[in-house]
C-alpha atoms as a PDB file:
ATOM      1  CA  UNK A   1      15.609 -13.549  -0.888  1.00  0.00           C
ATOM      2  CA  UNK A   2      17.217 -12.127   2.644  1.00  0.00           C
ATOM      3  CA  UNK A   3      19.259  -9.647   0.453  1.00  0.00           C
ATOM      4  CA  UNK A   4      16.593  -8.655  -1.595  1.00  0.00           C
ATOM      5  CA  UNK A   5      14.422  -7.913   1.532  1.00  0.00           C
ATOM      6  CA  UNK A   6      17.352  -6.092   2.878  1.00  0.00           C
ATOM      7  CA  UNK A   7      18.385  -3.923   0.248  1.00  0.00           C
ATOM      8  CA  UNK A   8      14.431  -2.891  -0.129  1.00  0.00           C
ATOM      9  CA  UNK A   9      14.452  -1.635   3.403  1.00  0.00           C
ATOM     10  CA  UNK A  10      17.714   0.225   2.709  1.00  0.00           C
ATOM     11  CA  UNK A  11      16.172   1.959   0.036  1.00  0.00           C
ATOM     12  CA  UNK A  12      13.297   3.357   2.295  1.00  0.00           C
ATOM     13  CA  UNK A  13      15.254   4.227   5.293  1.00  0.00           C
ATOM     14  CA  UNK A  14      15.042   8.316   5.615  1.00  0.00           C
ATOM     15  CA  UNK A  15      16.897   8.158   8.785  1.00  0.00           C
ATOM     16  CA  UNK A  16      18.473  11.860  10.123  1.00  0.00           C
ATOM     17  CA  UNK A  17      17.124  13.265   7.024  1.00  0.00           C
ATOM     18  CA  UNK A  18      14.373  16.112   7.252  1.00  0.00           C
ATOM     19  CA  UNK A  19      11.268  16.641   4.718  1.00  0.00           C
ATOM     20  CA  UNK A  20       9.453  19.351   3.998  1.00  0.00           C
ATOM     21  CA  UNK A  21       5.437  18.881   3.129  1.00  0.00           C
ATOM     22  CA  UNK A  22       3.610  22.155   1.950  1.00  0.00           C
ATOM     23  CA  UNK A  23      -0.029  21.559   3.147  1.00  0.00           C
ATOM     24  CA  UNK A  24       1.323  18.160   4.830  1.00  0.00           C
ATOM     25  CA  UNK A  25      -1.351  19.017   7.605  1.00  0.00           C
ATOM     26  CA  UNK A  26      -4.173  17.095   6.152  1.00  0.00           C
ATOM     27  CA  UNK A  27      -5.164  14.448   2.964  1.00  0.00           C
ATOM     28  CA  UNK A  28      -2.731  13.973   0.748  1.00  0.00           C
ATOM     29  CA  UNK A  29       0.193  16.266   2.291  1.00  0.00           C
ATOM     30  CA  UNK A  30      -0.678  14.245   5.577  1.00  0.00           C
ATOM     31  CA  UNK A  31      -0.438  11.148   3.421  1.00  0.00           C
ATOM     32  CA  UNK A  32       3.167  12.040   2.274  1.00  0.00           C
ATOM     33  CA  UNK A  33       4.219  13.271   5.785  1.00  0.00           C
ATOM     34  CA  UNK A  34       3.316  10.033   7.259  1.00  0.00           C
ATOM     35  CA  UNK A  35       4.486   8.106   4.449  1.00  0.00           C
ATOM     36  CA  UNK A  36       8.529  10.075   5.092  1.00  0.00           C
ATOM     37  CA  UNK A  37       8.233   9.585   8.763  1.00  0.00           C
ATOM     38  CA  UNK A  38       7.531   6.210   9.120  1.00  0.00           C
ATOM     39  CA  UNK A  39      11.047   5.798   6.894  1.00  0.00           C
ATOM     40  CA  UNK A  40      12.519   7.477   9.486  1.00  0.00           C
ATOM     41  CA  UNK A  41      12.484  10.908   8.375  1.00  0.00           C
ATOM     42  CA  UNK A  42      12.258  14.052  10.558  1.00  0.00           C
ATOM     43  CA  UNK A  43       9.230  16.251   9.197  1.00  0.00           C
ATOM     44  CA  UNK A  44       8.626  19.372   8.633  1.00  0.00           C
ATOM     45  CA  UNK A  45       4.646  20.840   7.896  1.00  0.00           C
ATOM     46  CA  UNK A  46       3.992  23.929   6.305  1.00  0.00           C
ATOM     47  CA  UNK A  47       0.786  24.915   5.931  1.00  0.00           C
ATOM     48  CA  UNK A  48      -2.052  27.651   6.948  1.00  0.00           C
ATOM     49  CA  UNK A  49      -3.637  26.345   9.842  1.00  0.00           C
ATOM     50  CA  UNK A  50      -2.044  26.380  13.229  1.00  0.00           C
ATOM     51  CA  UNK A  51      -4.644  24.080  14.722  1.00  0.00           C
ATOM     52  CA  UNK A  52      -4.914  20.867  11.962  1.00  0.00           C
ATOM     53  CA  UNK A  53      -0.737  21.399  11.779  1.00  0.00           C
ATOM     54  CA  UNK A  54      -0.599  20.951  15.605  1.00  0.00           C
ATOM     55  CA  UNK A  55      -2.837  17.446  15.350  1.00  0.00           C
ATOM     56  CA  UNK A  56      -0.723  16.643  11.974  1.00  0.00           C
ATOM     57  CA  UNK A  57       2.509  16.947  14.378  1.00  0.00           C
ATOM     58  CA  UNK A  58       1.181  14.706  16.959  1.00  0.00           C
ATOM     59  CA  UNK A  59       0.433  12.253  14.779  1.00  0.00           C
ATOM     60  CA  UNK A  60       3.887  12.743  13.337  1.00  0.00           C
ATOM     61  CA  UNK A  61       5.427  12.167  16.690  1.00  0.00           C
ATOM     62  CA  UNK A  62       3.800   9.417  17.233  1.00  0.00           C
ATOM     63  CA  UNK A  63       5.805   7.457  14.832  1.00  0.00           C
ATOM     64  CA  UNK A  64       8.588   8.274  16.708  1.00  0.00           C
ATOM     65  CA  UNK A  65      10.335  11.600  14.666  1.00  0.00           C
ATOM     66  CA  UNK A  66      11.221  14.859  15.383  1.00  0.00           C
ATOM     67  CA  UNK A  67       8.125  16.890  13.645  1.00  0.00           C
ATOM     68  CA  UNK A  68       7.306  20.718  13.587  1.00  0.00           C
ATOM     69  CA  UNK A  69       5.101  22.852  11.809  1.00  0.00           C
ATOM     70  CA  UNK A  70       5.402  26.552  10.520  1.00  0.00           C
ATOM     71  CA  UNK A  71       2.880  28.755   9.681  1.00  0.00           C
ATOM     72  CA  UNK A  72       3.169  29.025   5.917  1.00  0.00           C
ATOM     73  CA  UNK A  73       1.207  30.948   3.407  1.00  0.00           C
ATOM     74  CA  UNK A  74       2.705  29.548   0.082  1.00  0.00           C
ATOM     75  CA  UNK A  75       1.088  33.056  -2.023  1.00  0.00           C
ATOM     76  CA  UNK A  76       3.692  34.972  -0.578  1.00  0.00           C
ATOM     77  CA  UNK A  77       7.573  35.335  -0.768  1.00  0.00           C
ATOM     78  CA  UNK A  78       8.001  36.574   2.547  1.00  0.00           C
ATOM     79  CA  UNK A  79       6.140  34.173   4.284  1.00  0.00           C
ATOM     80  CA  UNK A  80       7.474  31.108   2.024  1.00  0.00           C
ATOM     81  CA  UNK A  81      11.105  32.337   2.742  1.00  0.00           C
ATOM     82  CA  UNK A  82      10.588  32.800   6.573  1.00  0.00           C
ATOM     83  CA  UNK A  83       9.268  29.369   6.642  1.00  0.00           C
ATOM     84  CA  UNK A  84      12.491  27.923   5.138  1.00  0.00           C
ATOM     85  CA  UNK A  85      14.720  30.366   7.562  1.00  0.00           C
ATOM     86  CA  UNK A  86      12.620  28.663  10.368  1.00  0.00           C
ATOM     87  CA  UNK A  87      13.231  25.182   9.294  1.00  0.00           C
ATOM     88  CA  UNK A  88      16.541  25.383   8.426  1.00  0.00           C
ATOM     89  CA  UNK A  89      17.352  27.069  12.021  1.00  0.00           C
ATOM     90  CA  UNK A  90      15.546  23.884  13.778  1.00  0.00           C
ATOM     91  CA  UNK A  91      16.921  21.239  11.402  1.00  0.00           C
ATOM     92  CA  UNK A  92      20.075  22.576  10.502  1.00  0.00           C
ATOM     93  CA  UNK A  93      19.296  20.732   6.820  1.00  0.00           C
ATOM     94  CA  UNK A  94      16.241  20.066   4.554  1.00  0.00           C
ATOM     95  CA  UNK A  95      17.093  16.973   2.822  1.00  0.00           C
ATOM     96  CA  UNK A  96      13.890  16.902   0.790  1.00  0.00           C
ATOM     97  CA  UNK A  97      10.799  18.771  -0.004  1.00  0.00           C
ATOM     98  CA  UNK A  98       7.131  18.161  -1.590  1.00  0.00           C
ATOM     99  CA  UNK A  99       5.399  21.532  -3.043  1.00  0.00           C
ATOM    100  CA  UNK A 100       2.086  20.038  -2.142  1.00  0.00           C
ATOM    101  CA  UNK A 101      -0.086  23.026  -1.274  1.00  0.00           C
ATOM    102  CA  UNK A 102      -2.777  23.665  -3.427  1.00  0.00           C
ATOM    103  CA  UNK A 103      -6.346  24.867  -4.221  1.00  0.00           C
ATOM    104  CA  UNK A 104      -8.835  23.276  -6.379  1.00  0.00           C
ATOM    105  CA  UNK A 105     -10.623  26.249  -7.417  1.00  0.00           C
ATOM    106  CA  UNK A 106     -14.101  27.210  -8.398  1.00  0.00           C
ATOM    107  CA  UNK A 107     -16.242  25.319 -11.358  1.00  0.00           C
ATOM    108  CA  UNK A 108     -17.206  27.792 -14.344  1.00  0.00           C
ATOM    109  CA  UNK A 109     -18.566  27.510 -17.667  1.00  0.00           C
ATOM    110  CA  UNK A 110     -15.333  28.514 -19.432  1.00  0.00           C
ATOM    111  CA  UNK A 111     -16.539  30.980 -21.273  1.00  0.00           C
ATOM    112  CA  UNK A 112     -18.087  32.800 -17.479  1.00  0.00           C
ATOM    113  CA  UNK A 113     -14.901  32.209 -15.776  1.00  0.00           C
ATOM    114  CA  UNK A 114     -13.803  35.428 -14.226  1.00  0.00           C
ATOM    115  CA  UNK A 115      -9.820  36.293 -14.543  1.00  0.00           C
ATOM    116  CA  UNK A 116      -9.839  36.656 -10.636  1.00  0.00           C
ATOM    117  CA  UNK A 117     -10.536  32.790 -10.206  1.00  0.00           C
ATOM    118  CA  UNK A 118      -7.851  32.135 -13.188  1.00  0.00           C
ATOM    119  CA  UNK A 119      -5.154  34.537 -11.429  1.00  0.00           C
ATOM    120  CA  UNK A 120      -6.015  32.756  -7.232  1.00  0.00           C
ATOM    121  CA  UNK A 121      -5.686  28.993  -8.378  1.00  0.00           C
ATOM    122  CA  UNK A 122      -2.445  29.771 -10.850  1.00  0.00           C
ATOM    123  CA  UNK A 123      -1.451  32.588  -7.590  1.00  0.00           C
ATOM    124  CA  UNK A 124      -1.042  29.039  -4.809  1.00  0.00           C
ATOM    125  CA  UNK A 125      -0.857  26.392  -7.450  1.00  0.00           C
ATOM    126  CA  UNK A 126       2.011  27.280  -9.739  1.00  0.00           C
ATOM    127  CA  UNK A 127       3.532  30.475  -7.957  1.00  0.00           C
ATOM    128  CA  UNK A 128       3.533  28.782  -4.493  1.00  0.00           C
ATOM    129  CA  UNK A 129       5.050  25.642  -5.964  1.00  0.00           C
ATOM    130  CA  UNK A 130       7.580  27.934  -7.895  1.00  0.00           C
ATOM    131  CA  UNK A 131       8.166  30.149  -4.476  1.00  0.00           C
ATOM    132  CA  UNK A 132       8.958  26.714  -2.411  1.00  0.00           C
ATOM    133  CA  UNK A 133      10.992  24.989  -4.411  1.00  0.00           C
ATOM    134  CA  UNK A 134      12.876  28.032  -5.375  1.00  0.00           C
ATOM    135  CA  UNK A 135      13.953  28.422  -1.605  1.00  0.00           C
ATOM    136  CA  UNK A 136      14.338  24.552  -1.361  1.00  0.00           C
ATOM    137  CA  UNK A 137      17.193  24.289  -4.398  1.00  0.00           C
ATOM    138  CA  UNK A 138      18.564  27.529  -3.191  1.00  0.00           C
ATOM    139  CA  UNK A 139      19.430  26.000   0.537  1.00  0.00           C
ATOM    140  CA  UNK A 140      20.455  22.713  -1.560  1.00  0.00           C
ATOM    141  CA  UNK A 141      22.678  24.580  -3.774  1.00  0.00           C
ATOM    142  CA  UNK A 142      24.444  27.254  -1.753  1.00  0.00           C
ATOM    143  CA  UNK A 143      24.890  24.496   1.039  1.00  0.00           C
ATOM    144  CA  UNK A 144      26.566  21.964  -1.124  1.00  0.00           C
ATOM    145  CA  UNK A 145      24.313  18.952  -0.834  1.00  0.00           C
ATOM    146  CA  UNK A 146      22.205  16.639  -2.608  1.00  0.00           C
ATOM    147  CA  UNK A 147      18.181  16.502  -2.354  1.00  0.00           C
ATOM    148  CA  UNK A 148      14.874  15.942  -4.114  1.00  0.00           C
ATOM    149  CA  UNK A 149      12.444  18.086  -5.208  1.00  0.00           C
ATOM    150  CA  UNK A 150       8.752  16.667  -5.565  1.00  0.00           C
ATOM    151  CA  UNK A 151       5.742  18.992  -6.890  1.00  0.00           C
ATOM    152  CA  UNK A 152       2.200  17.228  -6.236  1.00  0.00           C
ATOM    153  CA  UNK A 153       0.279  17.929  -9.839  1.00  0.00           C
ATOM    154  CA  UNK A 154      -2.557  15.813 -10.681  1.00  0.00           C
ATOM    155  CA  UNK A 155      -4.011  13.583 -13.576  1.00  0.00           C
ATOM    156  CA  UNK A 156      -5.672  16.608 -14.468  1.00  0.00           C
ATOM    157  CA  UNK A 157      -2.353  17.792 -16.195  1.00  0.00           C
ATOM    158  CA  UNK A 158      -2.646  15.186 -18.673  1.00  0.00           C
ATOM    159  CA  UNK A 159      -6.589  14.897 -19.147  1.00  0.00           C
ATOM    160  CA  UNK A 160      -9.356  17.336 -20.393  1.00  0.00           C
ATOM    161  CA  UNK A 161     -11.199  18.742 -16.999  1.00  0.00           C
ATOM    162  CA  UNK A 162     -13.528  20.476 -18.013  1.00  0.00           C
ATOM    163  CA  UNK A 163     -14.906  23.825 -16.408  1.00  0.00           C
ATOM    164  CA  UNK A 164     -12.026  22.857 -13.949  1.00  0.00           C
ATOM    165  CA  UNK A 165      -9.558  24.526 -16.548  1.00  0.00           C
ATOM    166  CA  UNK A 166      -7.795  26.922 -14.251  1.00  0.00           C
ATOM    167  CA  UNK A 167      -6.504  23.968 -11.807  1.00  0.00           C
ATOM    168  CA  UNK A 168      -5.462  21.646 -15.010  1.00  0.00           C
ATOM    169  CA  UNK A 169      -3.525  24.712 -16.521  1.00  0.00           C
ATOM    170  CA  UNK A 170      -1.583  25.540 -13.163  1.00  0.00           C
ATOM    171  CA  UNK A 171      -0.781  21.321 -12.866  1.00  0.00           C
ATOM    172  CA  UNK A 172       0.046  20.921 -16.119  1.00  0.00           C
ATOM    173  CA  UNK A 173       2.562  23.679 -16.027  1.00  0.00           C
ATOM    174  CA  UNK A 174       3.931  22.080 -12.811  1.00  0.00           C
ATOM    175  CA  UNK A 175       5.281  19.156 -15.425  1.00  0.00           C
ATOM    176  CA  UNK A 176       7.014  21.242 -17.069  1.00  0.00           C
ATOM    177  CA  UNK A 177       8.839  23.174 -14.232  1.00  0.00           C
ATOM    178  CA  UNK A 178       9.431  19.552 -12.784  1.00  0.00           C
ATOM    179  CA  UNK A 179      11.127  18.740 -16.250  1.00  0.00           C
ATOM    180  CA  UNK A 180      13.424  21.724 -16.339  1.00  0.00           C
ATOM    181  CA  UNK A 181      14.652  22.059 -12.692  1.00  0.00           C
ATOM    182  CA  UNK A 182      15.857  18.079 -13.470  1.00  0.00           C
ATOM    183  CA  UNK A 183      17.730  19.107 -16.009  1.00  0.00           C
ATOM    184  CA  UNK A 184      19.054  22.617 -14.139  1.00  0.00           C
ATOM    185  CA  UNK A 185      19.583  21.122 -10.741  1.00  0.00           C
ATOM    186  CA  UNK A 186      21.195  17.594 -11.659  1.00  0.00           C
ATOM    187  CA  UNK A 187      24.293  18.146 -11.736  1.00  0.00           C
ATOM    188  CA  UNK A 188      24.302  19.730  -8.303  1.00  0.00           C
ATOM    189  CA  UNK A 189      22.834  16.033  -7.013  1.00  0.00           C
ATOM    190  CA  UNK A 190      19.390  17.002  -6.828  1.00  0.00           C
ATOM    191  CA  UNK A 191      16.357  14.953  -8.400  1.00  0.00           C
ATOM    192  CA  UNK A 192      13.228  17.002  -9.657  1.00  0.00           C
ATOM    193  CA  UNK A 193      10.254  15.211 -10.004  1.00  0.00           C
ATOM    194  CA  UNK A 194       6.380  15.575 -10.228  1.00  0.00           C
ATOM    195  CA  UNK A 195       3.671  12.755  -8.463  1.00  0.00           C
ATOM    196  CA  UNK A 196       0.039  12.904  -9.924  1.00  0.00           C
ATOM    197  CA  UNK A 197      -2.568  11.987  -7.804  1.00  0.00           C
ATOM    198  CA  UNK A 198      -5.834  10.795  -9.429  1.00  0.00           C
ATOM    199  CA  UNK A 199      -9.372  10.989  -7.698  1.00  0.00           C
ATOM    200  CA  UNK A 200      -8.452  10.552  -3.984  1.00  0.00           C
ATOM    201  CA  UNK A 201     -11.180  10.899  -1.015  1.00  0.00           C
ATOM    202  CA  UNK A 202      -9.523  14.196   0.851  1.00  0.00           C
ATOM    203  CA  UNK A 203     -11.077  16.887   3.435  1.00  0.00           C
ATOM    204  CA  UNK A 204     -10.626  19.621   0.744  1.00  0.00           C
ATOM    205  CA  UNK A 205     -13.032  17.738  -2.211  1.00  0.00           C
ATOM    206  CA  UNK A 206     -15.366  17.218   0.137  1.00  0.00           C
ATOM    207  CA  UNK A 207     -15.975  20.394   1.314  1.00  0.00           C
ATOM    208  CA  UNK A 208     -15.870  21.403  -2.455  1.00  0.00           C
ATOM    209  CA  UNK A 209     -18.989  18.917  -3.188  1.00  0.00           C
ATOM    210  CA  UNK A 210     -20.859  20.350  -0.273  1.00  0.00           C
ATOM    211  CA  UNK A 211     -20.525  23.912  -0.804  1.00  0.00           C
ATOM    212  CA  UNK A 212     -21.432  23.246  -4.753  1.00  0.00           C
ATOM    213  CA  UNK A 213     -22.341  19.847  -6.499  1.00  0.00           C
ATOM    214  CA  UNK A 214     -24.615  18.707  -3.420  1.00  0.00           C
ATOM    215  CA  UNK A 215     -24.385  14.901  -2.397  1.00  0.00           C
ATOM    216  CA  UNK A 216     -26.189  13.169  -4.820  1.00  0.00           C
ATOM    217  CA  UNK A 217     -24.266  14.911  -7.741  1.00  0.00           C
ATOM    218  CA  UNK A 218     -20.619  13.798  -6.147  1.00  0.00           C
ATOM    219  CA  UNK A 219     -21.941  10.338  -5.078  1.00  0.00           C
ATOM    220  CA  UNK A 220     -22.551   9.937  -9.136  1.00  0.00           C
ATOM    221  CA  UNK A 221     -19.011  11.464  -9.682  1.00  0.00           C
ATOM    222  CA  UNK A 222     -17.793   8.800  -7.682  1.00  0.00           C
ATOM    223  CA  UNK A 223     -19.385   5.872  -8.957  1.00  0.00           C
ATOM    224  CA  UNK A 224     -18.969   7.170 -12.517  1.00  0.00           C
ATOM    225  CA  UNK A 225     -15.177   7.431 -11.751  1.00  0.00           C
ATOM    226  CA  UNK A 226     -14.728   3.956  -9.952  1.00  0.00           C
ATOM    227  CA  UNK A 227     -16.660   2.253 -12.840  1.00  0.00           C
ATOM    228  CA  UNK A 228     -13.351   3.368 -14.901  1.00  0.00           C
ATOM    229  CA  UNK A 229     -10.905   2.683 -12.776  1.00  0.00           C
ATOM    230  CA  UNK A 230      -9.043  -0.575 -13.024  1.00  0.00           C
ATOM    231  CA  UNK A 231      -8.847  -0.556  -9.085  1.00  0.00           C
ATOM    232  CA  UNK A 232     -12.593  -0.268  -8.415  1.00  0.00           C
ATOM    233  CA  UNK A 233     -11.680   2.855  -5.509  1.00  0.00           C
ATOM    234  CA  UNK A 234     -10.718   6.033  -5.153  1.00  0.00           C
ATOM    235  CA  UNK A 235      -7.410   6.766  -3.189  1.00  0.00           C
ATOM    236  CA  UNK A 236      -6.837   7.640  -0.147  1.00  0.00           C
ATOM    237  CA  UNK A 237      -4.066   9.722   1.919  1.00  0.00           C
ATOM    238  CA  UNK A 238      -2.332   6.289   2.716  1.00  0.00           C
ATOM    239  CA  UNK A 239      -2.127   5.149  -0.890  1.00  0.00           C
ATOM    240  CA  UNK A 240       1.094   7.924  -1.096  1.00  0.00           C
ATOM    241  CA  UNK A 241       2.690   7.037   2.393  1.00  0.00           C
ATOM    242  CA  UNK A 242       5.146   4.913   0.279  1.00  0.00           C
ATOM    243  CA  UNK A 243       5.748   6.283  -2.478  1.00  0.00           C
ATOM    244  CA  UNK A 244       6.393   9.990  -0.485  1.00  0.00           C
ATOM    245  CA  UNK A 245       9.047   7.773   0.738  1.00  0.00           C
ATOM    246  CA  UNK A 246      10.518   6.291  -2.865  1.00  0.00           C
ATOM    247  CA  UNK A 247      10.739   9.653  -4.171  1.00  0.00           C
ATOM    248  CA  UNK A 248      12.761  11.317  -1.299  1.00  0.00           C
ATOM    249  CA  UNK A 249      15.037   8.203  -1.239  1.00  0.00           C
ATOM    250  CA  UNK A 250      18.546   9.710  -1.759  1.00  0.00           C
ATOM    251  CA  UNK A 251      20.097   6.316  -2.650  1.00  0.00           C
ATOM    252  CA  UNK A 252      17.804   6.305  -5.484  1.00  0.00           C
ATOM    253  CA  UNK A 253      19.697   8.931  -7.362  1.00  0.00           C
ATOM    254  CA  UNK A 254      18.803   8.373 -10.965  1.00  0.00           C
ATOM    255  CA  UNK A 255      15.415   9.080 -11.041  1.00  0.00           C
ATOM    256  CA  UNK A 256      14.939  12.675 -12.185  1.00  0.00           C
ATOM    257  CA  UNK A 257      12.268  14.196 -14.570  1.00  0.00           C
ATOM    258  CA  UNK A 258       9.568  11.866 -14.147  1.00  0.00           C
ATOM    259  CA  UNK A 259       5.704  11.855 -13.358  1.00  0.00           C
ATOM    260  CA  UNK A 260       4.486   9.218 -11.320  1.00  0.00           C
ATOM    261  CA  UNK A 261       1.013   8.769 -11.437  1.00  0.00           C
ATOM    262  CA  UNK A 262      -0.771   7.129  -8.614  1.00  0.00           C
ATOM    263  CA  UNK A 263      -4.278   6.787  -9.570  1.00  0.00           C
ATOM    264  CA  UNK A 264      -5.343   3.700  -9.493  1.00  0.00           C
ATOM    265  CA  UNK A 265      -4.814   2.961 -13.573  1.00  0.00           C
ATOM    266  CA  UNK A 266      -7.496   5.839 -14.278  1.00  0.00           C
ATOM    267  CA  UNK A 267      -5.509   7.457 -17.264  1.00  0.00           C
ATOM    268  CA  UNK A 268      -5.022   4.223 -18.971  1.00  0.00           C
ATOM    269  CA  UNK A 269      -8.429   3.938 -20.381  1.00  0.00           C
END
């Protein structure tokens, strides 16, 4: 039983590694940033606002790691490839990165949703997800090391959401992405793989219900939802501290190409 315990902490120990989080400066991106640091791992936070990444690094430090943040616009090339200049001039390395940043977009009628709405949520869903992990494998590559690459979809991918079809579309194509770089990238030692959140209590839904849906409508989403899931509660930004860790485990080096869903057994039903 010693070994057993001892070889499980092995497993989770990031030590002198460094991890990238896109959007790691609040719910679930804070969730996975906490999650690598308390395995040891140095973290780096990209993400839009200065002031939530500056409380998102003190937390960080608090667990005793090296943390920074860079002001990161994931939309953009330019600003997506400064950010990785930056990080790699601090770190020297990035071991590890999660293409977290993301919107949830607008709710239309299909048939009323405007192409501008389609175009923003595929624009920082899918091409910001592309942009980071494209600089991620290229520093991996052309430096000669091993890594993981982990895209944050979402049980939307695999379920109808309706009038929410622009954000299922752009995390559903994530899989697929996810799928290929595994098969592109692992032979160069680097693991590709996709983690789908289900409903999870985060700054960025509620400020979606409130500016939309109205109380009362998302306290029925809620309790419709938890009715149906196995759990009984939504998740929260500590139900993917350890399993940001698993997936940027580099001793764990056989795991490529997968989906891990952490939703509380939602999608089972």
């Amino acid at each position: 039983m010693d070994q057993v315990n001892l070889n499980s902490r092995h497993l989770l120990d990031l030590s002198g590694r460094t991890v990238v989080v896109t959007g790691g400066n609040r719910g679930i991106g804070l969730g996975l940033a906490r999650g690598v640091a308390m395995a040891g791992a140095n973290v780096c936070v990209w993400a839009r606002n200065d002031e939530r990444s500056a409380s998102a690094v003190t937390e960080l430090h608090d667990l005793g790691v090296e943390a920074s943040a860079v002001t990161c616009d994931v939309r953009y090339e330019e600003s997506v490839t400064n950010a990785m200049e930056l990080t790699v001039r601090k770190f020297g390395q990035i071991d590890a990165l999660f293409a977290n940043a993301g919107i949830i977009g607008r709710t239309y009628r299909f048939i009323e949703m405007p192409l501008s709405e389609w175009q923003e949520v595929l624009r920082t869903n899918l091409d910001g997800s592309f942009l980071c992990m494209r600089e991620a494998a290229r520093h991996m590559v052309i430096g000669g090391h091993r890594g993981a690459l982990i895209c944050v979809s979402s049980t939307a991918a695999i379920h109808g959401a309706a009038r929410r079809e622009q954000y299922a579309a752009s995390k559903a194509a994530l899989l697929a992405l996810v799928r290929g770089l595994a098969v592109e990238l692992g032979p160069a030692g680097i693991r590709c793989n996709a983690l789908l959140p289900g409903w999870t209590e985060s700054e960025i839904f509620a400020s979606h219900r409130q500016s939309q849906s109205g109380e009362d409508s998302y306290q029925r989403l809620v309790q419709a939802t938890t009715n149906r899931t196995p759990v009984r509660r939504w998740a929260t930004a500590s139900d993917f501290e350890s399993v940001a860790a698993f997936l940027a485990d580099p001793t764990i080096s056989h795991h490529t190409g997968d989906t891990v869903v952490v939703d509380g057994g939602y999608t089972i039903f």
